[in-house]
PDB file of N, CA and C in Angstrom:
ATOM      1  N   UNK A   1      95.496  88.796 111.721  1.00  0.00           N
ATOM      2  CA  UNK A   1      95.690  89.162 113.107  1.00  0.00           C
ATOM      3  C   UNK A   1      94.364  88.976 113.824  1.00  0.00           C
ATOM      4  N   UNK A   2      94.304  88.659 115.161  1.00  0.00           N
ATOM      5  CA  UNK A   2      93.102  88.296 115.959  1.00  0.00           C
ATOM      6  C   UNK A   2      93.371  88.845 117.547  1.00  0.00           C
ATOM      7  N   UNK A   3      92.373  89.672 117.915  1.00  0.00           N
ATOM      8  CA  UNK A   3      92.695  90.202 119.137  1.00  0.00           C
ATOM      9  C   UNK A   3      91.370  90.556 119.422  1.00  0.00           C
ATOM     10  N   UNK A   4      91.351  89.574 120.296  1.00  0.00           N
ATOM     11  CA  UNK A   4      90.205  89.144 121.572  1.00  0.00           C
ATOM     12  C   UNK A   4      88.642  88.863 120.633  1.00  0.00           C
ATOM     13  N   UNK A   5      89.122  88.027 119.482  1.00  0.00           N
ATOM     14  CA  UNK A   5      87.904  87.261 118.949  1.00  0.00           C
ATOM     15  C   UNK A   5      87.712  88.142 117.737  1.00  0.00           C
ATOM     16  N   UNK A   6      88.203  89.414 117.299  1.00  0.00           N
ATOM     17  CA  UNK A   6      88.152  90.077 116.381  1.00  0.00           C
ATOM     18  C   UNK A   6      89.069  89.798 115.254  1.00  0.00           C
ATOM     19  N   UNK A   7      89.028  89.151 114.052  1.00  0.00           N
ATOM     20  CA  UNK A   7      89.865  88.390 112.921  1.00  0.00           C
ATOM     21  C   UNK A   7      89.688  89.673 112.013  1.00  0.00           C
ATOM     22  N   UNK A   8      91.282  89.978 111.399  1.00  0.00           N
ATOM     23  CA  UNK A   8      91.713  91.063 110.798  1.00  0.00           C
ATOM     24  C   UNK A   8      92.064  90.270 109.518  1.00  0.00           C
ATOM     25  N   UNK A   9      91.892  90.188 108.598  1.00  0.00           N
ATOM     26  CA  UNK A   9      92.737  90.195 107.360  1.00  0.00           C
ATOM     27  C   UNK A   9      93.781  91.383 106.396  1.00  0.00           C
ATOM     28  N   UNK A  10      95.084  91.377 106.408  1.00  0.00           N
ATOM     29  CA  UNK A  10      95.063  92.715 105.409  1.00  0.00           C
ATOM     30  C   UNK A  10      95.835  92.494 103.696  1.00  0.00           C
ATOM     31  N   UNK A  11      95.273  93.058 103.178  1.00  0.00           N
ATOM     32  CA  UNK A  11      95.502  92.797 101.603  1.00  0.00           C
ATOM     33  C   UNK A  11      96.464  93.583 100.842  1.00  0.00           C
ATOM     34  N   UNK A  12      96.620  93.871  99.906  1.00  0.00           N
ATOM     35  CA  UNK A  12      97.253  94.348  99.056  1.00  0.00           C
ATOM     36  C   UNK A  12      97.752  95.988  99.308  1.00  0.00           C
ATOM     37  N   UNK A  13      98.734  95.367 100.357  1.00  0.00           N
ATOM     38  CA  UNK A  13      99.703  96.605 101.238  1.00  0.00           C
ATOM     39  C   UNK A  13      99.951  97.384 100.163  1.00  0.00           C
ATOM     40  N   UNK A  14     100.524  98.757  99.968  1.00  0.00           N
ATOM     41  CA  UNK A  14     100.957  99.473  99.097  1.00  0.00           C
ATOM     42  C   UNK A  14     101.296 100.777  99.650  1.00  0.00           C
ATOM     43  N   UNK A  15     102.446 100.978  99.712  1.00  0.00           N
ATOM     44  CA  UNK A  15     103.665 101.952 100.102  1.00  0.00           C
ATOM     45  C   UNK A  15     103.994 103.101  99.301  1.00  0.00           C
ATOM     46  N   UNK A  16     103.405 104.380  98.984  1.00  0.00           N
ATOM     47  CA  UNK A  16     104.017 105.382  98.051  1.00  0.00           C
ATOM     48  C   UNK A  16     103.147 106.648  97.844  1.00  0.00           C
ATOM     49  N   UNK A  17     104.067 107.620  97.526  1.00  0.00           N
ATOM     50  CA  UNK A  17     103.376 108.980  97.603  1.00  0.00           C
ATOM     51  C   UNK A  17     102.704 109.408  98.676  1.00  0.00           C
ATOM     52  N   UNK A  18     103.543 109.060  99.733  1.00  0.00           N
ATOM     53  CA  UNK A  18     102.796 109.401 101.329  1.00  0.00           C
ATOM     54  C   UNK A  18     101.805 108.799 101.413  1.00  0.00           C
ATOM     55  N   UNK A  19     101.340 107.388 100.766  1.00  0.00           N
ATOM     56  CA  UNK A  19     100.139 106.876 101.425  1.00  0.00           C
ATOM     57  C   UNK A  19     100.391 105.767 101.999  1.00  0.00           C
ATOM     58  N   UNK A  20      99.418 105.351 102.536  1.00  0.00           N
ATOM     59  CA  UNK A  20      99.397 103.635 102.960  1.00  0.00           C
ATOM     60  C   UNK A  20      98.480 102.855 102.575  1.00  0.00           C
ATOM     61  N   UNK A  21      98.420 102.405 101.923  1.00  0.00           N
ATOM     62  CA  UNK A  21      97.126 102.111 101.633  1.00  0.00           C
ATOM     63  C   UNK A  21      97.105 100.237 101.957  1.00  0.00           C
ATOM     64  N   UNK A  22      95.757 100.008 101.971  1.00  0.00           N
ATOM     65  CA  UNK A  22      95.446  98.550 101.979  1.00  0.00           C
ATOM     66  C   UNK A  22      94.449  98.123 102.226  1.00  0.00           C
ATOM     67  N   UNK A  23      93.849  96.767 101.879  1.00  0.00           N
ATOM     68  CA  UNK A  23      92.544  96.076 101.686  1.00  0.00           C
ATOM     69  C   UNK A  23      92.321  95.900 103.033  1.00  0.00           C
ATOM     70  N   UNK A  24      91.391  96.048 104.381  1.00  0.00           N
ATOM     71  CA  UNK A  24      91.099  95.784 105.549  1.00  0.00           C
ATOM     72  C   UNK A  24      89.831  94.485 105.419  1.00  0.00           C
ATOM     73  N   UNK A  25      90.121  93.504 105.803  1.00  0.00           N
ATOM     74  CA  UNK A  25      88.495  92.684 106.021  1.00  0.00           C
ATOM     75  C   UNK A  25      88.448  92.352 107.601  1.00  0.00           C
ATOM     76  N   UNK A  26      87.385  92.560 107.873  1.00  0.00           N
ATOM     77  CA  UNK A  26      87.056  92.101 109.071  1.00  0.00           C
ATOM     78  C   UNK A  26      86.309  90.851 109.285  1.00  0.00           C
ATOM     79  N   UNK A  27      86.744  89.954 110.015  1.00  0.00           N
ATOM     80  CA  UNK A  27      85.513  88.541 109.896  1.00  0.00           C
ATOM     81  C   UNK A  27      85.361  88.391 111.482  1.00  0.00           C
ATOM     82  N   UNK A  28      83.815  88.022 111.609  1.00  0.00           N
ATOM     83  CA  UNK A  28      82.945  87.648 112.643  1.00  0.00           C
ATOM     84  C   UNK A  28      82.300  86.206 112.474  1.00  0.00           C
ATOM     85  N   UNK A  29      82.935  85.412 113.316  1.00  0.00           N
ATOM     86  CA  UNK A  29      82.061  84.149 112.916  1.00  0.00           C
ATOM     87  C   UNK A  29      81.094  84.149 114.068  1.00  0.00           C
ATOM     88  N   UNK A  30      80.033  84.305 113.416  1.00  0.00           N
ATOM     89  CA  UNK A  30      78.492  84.403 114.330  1.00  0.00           C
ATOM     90  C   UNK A  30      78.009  83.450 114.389  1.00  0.00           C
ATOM     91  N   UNK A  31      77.833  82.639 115.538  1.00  0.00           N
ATOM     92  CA  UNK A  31      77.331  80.931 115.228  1.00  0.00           C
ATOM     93  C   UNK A  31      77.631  80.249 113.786  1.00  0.00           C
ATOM     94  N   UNK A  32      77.075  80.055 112.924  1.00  0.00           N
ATOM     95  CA  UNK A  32      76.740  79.205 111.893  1.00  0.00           C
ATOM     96  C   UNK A  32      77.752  79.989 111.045  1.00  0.00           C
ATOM     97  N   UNK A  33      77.330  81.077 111.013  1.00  0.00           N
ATOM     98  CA  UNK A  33      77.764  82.284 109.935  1.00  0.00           C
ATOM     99  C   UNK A  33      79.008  83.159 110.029  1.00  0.00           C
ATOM    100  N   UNK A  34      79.462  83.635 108.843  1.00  0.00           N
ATOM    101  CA  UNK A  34      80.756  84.418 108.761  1.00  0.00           C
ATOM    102  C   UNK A  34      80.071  85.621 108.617  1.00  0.00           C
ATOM    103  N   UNK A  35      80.629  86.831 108.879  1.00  0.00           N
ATOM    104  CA  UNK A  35      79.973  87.829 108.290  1.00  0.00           C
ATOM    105  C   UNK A  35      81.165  88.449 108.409  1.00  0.00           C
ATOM    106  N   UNK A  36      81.444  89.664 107.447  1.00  0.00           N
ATOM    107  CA  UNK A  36      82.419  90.451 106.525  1.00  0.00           C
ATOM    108  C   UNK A  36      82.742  92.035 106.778  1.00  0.00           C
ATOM    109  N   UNK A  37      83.581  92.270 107.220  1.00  0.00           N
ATOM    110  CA  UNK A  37      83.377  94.055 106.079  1.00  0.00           C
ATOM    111  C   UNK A  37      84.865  94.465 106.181  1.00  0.00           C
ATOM    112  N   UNK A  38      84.550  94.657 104.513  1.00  0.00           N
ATOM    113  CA  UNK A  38      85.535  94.870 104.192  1.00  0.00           C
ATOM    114  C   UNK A  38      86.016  96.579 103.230  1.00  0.00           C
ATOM    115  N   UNK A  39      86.974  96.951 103.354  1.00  0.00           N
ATOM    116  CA  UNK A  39      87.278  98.491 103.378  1.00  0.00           C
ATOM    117  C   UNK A  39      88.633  98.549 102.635  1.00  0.00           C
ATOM    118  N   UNK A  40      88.973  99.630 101.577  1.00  0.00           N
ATOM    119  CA  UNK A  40      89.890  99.518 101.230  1.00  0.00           C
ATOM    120  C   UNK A  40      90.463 101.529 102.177  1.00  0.00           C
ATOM    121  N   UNK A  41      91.550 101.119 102.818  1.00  0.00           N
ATOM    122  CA  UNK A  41      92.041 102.245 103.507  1.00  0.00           C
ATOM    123  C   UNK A  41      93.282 102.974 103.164  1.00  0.00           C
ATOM    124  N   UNK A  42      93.425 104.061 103.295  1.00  0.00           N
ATOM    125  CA  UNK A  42      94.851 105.007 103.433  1.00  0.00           C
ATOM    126  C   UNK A  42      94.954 105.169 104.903  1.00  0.00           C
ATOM    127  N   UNK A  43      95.845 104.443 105.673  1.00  0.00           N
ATOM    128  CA  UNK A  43      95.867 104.734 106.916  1.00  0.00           C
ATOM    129  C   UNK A  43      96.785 105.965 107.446  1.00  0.00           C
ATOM    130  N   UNK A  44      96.833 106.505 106.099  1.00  0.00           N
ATOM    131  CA  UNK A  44      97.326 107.506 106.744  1.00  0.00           C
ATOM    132  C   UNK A  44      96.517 108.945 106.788  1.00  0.00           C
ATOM    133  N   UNK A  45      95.271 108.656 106.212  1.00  0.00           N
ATOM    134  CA  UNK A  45      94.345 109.709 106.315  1.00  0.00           C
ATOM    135  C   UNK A  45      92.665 109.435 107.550  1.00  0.00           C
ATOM    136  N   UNK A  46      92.946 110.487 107.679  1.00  0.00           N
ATOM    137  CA  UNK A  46      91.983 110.496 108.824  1.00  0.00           C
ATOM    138  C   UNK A  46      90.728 110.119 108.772  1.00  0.00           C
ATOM    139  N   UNK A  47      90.301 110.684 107.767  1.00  0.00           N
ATOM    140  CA  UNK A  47      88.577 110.372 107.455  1.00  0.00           C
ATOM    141  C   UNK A  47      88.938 108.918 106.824  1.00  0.00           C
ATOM    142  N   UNK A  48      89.208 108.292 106.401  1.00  0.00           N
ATOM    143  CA  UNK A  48      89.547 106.785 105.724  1.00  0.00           C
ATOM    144  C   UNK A  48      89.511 105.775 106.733  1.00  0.00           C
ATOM    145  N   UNK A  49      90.481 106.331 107.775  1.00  0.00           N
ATOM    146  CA  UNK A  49      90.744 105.162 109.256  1.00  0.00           C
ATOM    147  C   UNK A  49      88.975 105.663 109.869  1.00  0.00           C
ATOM    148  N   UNK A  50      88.894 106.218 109.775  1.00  0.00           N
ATOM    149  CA  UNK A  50      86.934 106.710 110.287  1.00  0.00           C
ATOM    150  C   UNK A  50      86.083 106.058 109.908  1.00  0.00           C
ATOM    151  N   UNK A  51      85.922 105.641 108.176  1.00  0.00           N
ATOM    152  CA  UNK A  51      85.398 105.327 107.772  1.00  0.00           C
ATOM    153  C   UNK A  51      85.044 103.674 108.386  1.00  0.00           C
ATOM    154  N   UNK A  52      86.193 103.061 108.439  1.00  0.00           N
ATOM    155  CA  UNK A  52      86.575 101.931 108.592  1.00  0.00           C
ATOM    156  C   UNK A  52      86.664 101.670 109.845  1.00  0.00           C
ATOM    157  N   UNK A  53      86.733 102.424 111.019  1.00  0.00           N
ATOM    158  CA  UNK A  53      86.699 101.982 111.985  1.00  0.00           C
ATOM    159  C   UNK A  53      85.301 102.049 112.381  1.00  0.00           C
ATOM    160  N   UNK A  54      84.485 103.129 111.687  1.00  0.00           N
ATOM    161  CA  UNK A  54      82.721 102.621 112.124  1.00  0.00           C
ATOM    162  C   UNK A  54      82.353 101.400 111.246  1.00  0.00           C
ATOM    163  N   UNK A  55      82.516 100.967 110.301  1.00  0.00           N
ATOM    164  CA  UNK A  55      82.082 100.177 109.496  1.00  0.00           C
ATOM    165  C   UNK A  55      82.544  98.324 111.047  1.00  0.00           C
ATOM    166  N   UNK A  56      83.709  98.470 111.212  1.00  0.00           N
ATOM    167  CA  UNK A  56      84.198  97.457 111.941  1.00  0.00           C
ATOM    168  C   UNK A  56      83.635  97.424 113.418  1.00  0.00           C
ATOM    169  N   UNK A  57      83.109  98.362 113.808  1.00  0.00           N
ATOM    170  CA  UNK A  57      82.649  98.465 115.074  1.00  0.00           C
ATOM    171  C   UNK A  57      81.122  98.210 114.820  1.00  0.00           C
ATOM    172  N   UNK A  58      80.746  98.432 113.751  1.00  0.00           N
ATOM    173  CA  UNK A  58      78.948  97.941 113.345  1.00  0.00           C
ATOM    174  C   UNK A  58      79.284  96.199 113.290  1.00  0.00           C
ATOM    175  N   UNK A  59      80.147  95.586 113.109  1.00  0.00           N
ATOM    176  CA  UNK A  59      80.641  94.522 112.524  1.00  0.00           C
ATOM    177  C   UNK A  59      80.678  93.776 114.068  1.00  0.00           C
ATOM    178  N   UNK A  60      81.926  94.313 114.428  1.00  0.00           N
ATOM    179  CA  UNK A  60      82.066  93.735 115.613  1.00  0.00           C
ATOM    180  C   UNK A  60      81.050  93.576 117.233  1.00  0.00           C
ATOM    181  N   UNK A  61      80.477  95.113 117.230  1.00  0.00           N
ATOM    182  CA  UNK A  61      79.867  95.282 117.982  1.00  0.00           C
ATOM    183  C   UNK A  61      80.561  95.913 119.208  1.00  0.00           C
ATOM    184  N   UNK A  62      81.164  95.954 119.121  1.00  0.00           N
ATOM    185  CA  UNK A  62      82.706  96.726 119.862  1.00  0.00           C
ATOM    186  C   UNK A  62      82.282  98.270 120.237  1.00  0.00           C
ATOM    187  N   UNK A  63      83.237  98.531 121.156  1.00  0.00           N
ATOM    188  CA  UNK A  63      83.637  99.809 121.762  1.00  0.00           C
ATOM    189  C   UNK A  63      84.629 100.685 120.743  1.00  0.00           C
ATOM    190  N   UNK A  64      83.937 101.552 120.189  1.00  0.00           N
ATOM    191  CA  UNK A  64      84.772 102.547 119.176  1.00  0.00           C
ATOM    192  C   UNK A  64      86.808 102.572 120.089  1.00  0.00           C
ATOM    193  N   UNK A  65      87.005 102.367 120.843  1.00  0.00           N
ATOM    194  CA  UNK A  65      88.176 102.844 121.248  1.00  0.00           C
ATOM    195  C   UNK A  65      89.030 101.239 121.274  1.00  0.00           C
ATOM    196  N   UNK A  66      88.297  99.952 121.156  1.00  0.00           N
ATOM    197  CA  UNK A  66      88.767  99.151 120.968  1.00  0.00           C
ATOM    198  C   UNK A  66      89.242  98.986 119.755  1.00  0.00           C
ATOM    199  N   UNK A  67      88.244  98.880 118.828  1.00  0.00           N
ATOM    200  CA  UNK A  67      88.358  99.706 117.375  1.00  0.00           C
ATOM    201  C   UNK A  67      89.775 100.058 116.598  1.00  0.00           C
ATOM    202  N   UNK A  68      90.170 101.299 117.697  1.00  0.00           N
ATOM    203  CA  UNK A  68      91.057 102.366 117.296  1.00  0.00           C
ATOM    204  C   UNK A  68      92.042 101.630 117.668  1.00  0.00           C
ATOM    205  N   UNK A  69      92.334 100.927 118.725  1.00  0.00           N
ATOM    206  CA  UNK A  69      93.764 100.374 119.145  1.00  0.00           C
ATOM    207  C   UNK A  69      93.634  99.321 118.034  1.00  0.00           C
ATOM    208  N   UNK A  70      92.613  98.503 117.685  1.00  0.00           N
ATOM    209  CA  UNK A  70      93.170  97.294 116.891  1.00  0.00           C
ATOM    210  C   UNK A  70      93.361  98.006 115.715  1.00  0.00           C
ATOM    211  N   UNK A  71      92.873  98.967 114.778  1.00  0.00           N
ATOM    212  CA  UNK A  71      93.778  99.990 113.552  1.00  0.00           C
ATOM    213  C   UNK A  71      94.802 100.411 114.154  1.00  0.00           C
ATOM    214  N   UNK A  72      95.299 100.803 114.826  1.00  0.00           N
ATOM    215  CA  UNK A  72      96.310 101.295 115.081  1.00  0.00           C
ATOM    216  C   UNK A  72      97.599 100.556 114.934  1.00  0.00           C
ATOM    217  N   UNK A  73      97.006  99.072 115.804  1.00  0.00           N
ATOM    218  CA  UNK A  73      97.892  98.077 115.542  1.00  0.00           C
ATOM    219  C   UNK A  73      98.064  97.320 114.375  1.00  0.00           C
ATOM    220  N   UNK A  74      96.882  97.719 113.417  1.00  0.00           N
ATOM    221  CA  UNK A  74      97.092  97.194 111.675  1.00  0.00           C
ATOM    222  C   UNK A  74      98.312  98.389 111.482  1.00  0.00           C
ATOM    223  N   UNK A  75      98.095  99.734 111.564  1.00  0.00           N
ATOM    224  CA  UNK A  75      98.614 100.300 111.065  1.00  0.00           C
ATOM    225  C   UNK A  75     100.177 100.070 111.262  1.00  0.00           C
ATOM    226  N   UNK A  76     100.447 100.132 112.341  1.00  0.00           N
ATOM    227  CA  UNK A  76     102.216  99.494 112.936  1.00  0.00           C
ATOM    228  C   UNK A  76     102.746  98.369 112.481  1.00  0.00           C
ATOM    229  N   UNK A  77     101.634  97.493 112.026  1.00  0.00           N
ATOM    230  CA  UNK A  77     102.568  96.309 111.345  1.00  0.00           C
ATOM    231  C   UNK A  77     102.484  96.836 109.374  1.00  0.00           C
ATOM    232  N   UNK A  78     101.539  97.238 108.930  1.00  0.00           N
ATOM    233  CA  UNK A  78     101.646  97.457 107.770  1.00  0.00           C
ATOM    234  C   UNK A  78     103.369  98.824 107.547  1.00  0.00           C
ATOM    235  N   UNK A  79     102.678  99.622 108.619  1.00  0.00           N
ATOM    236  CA  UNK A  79     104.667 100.052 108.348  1.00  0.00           C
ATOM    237  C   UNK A  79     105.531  99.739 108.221  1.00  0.00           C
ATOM    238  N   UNK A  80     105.241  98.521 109.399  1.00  0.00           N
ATOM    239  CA  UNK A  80     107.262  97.609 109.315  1.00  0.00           C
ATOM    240  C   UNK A  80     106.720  96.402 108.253  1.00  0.00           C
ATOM    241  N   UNK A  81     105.746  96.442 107.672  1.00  0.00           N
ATOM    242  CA  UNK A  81     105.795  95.716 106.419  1.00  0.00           C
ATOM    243  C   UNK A  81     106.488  95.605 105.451  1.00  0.00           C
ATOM    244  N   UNK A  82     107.710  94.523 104.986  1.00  0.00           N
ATOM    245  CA  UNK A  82     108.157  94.738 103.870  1.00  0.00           C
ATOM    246  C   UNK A  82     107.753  92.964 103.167  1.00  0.00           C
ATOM    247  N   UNK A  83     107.732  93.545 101.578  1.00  0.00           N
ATOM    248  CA  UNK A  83     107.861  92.664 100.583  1.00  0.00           C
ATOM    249  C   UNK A  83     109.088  91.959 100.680  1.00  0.00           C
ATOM    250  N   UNK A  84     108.639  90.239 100.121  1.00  0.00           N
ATOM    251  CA  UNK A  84     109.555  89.322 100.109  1.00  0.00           C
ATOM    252  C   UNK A  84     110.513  90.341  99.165  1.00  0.00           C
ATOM    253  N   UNK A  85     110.711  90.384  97.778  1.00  0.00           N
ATOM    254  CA  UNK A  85     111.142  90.900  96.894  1.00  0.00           C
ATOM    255  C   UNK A  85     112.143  92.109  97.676  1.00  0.00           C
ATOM    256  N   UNK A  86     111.456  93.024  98.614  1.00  0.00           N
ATOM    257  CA  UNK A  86     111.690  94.361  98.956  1.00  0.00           C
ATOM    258  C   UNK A  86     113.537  93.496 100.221  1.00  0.00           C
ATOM    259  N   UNK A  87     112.843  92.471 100.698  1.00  0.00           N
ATOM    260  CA  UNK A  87     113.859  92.334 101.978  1.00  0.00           C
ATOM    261  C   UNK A  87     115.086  91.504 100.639  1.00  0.00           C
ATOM    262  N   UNK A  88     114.527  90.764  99.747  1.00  0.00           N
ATOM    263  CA  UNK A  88     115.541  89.956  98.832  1.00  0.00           C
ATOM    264  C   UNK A  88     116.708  90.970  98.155  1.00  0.00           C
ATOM    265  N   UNK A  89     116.485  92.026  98.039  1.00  0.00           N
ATOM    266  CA  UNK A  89     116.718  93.228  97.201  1.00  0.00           C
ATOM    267  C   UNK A  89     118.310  93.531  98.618  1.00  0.00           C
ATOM    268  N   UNK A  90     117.422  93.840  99.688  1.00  0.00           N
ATOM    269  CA  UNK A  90     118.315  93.734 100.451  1.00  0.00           C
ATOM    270  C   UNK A  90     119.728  93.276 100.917  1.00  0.00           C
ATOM    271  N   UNK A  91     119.376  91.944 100.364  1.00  0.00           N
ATOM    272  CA  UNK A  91     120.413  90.917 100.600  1.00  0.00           C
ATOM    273  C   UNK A  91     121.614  90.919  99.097  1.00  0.00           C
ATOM    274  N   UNK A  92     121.221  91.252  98.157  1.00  0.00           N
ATOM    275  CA  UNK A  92     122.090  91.513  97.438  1.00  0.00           C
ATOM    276  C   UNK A  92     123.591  92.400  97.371  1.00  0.00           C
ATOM    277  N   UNK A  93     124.940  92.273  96.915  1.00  0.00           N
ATOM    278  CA  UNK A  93     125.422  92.906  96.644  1.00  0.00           C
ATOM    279  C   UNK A  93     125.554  94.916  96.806  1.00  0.00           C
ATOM    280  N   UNK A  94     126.196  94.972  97.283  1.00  0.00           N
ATOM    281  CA  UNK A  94     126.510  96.594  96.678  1.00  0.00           C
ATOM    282  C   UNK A  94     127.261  96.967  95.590  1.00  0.00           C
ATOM    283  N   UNK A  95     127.488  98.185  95.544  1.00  0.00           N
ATOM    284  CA  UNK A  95     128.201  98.434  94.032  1.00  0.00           C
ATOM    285  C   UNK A  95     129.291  97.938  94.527  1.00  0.00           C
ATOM    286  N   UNK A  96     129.694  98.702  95.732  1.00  0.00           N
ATOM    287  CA  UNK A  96     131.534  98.673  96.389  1.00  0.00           C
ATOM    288  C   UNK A  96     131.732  97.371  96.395  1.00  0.00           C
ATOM    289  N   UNK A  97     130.831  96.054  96.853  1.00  0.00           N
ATOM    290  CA  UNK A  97     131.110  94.314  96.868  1.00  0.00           C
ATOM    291  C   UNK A  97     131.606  94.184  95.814  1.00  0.00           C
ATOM    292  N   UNK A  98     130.584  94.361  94.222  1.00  0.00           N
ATOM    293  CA  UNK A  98     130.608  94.180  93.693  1.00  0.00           C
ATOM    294  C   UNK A  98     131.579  94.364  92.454  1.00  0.00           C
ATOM    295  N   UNK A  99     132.011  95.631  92.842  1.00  0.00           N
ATOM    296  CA  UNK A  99     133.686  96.311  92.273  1.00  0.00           C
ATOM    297  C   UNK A  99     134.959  95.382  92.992  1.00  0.00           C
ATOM    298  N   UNK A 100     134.615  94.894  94.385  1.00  0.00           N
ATOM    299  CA  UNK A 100     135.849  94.382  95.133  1.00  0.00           C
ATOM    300  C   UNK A 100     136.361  92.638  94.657  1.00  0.00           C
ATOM    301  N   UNK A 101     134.801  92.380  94.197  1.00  0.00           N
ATOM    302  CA  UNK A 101     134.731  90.694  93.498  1.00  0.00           C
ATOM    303  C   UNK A 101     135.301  91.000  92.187  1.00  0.00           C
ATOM    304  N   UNK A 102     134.844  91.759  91.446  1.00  0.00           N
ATOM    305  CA  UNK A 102     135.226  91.567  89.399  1.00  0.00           C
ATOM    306  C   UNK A 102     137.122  91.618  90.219  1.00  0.00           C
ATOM    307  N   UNK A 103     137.645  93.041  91.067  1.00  0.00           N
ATOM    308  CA  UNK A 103     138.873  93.147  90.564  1.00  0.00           C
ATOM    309  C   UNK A 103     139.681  91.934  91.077  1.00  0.00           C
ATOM    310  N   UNK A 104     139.150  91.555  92.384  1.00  0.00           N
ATOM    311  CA  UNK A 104     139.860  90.337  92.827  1.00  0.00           C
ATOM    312  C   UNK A 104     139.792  88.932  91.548  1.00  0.00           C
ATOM    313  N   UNK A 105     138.712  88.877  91.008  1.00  0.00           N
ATOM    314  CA  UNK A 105     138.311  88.053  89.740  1.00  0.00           C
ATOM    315  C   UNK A 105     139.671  88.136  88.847  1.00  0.00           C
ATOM    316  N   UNK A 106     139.947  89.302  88.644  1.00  0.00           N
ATOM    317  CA  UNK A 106     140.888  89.894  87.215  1.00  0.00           C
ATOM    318  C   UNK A 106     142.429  89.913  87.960  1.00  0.00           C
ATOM    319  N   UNK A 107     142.548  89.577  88.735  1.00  0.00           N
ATOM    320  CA  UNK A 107     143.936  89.324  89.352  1.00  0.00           C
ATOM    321  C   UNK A 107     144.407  88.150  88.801  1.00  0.00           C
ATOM    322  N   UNK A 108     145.744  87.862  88.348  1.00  0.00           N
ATOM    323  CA  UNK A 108     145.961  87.046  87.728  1.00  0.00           C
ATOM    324  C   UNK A 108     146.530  85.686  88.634  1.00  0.00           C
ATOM    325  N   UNK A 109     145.821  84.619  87.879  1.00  0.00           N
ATOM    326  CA  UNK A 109     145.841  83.111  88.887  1.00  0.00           C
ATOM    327  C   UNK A 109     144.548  82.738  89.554  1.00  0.00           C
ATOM    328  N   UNK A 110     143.591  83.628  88.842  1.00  0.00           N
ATOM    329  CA  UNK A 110     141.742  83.519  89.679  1.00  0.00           C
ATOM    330  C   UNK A 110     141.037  83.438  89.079  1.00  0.00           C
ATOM    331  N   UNK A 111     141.105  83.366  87.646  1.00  0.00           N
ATOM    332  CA  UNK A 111     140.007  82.949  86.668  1.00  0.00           C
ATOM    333  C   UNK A 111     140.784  81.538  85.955  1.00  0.00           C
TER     334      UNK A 111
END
């Protein structure tokens, strides 16, 4: 994600036991140079999003409240984040489909 020259990377989302957790990198391309910082967060704890939002504002050079809206807006997409696997899971069968196919199967003249 990139909002207003500030490049977000996020990593290894992870969903459970009331946390949120995930890899945050921040990249600054400074003339010639990249420069980094990177944070592993629970966005759902307070001192964690703190941590990381001073670390990104030393980075960026930014206004602490700019900061906060662009976590904020990591944080809203890592919620409606789902795994390929997680949405595939989705698309499968239910039990009730799956009871309504075998008996129609076992009707005689369908196998």
């Amino acid at each position: 994600m990139t909002i207003k020259g500030r490049k977000y990377e996020v990593r290894g989302l992870s969903k459970h036991n009331g946390k949120l957790k995930a890899t945050v990198k921040g990249i600054l391309y400074d003339k010639s140079k990249k420069r980094l910082h990177v944070d592993t967060v629970d966005f759902y704890s307070a001192r964690s999003k703190n941590f990381l939002i001073k670390g990104l504002c030393d980075l960026f050079g930014a206004d602490e409240s700019a900061i906060v809206q662009d976590v904020e807006r990591l944080l809203e997409l890592a919620e409606d984040y789902q795994r390929p696997e997680q949405i595939q899971d989705k698309e499968q069968m239910t039990t009730q489909d799956k009871k309504a196919a075998l008996s129609f199967l076992k009707k005689p003249g369908h196998v």
